[in-house]
Protein backbone atom coordinates (compact mmCIF):
# COMPACT_ATOMS: atom_id res chain seq x y z
CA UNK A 1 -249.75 26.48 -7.33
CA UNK A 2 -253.35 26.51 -7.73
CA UNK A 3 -253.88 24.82 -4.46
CA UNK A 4 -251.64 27.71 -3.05
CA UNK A 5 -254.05 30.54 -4.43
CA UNK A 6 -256.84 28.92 -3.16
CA UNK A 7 -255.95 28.27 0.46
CA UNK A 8 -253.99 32.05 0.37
CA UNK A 9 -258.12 33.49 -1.01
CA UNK A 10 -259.40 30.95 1.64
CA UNK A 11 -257.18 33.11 4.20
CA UNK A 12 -257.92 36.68 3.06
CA UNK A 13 -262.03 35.96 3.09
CA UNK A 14 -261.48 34.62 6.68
CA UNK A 15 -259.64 37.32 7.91
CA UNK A 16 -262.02 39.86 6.52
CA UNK A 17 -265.07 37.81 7.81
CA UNK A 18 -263.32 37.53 10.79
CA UNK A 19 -262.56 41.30 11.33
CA UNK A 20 -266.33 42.00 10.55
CA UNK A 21 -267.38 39.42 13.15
CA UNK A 22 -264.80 41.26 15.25
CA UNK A 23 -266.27 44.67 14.85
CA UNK A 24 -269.99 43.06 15.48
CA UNK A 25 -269.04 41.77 18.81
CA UNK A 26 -267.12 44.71 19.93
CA UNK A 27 -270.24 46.87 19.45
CA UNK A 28 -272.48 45.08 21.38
CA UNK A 29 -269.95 44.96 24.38
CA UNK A 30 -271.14 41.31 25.58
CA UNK A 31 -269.39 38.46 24.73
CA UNK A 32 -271.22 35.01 24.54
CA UNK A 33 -269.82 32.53 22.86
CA UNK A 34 -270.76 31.72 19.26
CA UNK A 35 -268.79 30.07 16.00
CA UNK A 36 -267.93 33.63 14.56
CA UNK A 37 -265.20 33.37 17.93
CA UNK A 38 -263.76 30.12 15.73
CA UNK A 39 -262.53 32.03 12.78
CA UNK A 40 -258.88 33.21 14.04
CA UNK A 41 -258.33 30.24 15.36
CA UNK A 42 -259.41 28.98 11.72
CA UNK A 43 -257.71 31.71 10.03
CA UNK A 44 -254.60 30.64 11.70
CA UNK A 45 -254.46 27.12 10.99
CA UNK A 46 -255.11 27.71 7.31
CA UNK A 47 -252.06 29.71 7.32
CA UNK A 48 -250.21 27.10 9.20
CA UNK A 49 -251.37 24.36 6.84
CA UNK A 50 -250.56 26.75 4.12
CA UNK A 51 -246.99 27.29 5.15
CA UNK A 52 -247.26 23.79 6.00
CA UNK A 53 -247.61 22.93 2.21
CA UNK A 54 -245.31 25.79 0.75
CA UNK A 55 -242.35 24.04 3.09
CA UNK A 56 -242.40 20.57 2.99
CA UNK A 57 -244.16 20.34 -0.96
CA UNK A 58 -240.97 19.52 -2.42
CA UNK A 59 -239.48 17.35 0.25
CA UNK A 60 -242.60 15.20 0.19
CA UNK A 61 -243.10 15.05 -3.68
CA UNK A 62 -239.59 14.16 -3.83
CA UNK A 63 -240.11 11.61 -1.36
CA UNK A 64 -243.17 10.15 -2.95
CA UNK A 65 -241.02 10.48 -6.38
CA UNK A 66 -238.16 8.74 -4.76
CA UNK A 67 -240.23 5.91 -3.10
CA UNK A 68 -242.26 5.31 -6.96
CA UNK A 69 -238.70 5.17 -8.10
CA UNK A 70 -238.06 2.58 -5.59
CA UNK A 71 -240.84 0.78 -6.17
CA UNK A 72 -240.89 0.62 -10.19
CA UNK A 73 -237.22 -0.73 -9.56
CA UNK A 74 -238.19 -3.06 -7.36
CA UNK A 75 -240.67 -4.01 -9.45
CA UNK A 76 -238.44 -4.08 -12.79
CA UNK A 77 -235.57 -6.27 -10.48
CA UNK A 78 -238.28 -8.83 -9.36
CA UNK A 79 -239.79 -9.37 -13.21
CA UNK A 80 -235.97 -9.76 -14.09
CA UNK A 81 -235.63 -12.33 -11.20
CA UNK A 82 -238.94 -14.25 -12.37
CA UNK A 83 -237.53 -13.87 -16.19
CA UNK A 84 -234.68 -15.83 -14.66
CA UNK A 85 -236.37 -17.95 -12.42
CA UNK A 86 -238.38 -18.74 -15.33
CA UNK A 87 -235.38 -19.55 -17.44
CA UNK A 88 -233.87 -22.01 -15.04
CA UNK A 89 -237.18 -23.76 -14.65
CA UNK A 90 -237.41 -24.38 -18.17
CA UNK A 91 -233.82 -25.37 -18.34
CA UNK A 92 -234.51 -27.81 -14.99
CA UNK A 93 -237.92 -28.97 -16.84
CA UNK A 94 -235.44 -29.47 -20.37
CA UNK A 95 -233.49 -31.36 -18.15
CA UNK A 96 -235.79 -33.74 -16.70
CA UNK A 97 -237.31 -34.32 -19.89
CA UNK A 98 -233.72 -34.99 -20.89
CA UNK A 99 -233.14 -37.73 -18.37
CA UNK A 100 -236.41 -39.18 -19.52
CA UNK A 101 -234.79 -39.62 -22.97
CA UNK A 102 -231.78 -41.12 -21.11
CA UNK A 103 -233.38 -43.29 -19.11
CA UNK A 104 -234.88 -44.92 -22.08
CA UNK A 105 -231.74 -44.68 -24.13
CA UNK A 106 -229.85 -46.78 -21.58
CA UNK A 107 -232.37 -49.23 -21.23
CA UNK A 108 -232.58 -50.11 -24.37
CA UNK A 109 -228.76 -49.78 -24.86
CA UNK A 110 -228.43 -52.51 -21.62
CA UNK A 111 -231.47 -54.61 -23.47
CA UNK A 112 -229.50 -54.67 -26.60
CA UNK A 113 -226.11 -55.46 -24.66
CA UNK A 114 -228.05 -58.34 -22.76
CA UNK A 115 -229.47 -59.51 -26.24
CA UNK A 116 -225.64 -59.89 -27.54
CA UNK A 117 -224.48 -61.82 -24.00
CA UNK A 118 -227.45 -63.85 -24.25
CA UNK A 119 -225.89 -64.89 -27.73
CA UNK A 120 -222.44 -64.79 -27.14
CA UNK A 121 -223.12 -67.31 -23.87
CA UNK A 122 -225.61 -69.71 -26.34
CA UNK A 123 -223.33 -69.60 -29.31
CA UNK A 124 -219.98 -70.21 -26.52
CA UNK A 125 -221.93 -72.52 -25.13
CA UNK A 126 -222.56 -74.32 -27.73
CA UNK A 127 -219.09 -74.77 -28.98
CA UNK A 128 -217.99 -76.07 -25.56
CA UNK A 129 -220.46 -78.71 -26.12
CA UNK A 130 -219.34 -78.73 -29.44
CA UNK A 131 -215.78 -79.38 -28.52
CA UNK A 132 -216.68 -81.44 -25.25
CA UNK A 133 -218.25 -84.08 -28.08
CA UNK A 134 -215.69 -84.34 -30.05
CA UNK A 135 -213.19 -84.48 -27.34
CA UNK A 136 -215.60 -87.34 -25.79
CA UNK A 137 -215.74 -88.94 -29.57
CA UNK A 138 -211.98 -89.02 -29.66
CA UNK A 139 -211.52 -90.36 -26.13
CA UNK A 140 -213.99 -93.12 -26.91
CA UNK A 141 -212.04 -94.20 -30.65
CA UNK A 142 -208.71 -93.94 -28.99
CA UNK A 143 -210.07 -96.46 -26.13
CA UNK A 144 -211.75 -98.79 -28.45
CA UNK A 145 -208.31 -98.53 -30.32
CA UNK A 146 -206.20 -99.36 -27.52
CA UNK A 147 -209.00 -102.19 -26.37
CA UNK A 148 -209.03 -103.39 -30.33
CA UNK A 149 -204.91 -103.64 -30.17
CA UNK A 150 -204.84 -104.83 -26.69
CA UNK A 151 -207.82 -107.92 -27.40
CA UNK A 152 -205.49 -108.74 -30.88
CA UNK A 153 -202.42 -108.36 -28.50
CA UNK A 154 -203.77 -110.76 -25.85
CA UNK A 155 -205.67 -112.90 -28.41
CA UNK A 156 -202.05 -113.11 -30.31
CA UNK A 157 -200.47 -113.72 -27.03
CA UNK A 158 -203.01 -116.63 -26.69
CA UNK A 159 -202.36 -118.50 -29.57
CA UNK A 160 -198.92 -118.52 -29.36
CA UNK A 161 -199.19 -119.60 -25.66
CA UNK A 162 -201.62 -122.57 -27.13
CA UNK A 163 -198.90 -122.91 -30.11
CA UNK A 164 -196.27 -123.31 -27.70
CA UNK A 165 -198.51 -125.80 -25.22
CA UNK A 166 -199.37 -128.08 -28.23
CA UNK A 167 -195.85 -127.80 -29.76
CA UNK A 168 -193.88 -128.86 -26.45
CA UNK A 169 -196.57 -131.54 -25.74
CA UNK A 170 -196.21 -133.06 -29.13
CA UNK A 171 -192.53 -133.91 -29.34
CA UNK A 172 -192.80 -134.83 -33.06
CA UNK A 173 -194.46 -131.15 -34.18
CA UNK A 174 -191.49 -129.78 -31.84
CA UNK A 175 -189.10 -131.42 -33.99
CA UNK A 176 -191.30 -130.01 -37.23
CA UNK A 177 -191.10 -126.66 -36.17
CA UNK A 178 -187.09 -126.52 -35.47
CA UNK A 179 -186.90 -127.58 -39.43
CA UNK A 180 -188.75 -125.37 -40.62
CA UNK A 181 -186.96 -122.64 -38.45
CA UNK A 182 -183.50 -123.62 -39.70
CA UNK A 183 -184.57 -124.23 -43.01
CA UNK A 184 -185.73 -120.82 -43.51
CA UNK A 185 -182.29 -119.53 -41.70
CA UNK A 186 -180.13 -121.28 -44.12
């Protein structure tokens, strides 16, 4: 409003300087140019520029008030959309840190589950060889058993094969030996 009394005061000292200036040149009846011939044309763009203002004050604060609106929500949506941003960075960064923690769980899950096969294929192992002995032991006693009975079977076989040879080539033993056989039937 202030700015509206001072361009309307502007006007009226114009127009009356204008008028005198007027009234100046009228009396002297030549005309040469000068800056006094300047104020109307002065006079009428300040009232223009005045009625300029007056109309288009409230469409153009409302326009600069819209467009601060505007902005201050702009600026209110992108701090929202950095607070978020923000948020799923931290929760990507919690993450990452996360598969860190993981990572060094499995591994030392898989070292510890290596550890156990390592024993389980030693201690296995070592039963088989275990087993593979004693199975070998056995083998090896049963053979020298059946080699024992079979060198007392032959060596049997062999002395009654030489009995027999030195009973048939000796009639008088032959003759022995039927005694005592019937002797001990009877």
């Amino acid at each position: 409003m202030k700015i509206l009394q001072f361009i309307f005061l502007v006007s009226l000292v114009s127009i009356v300087t204008m008028m005198s200036a007027l009234a100046s040149s009228s009396a002297e009846g030549a005309h040469h140019p000068s800056p006094m011939d300047l104020i109307f044309p002065a006079i009428n763009l300040t009232i223009l520029l005045s009625l300029l203002f007056w109309k288009l004050k409230k469409p153009i604060v409302s326009y600069f008030t819209d467009n601060a609106k505007s902005v201050e929500e702009q600026v209110k949506h992108a701090a929202a959309k950095g607070k978020e941003a923000q948020h799923r960075f931290d929760q990507f960064q919690s993450k990452i840190e996360s598969i860190a923690d993981v990572k060094k769980q499995v591994i030392q899950e898989e070292e510890t589950e290596i550890s156990r096969f390592q024993q389980r294929v030693k201690l296995e192992r070592e039963q088989l060889v275990e087993r593979m002995t004693s199975d070998t032991d056995s083998r090896i006693e049963s053979d020298r058993v059946n080699l024992e009975h079979a060198a007392q079977q032959e060596l049997v076989d062999n002395v009654i094969a030489k009995a027999k040879d030195i009973i048939t080539s000796d009639l008088s033993r032959q003759e022995k030996a039927s005694e005592k056989l019937i002797s001990k039937l009877v």
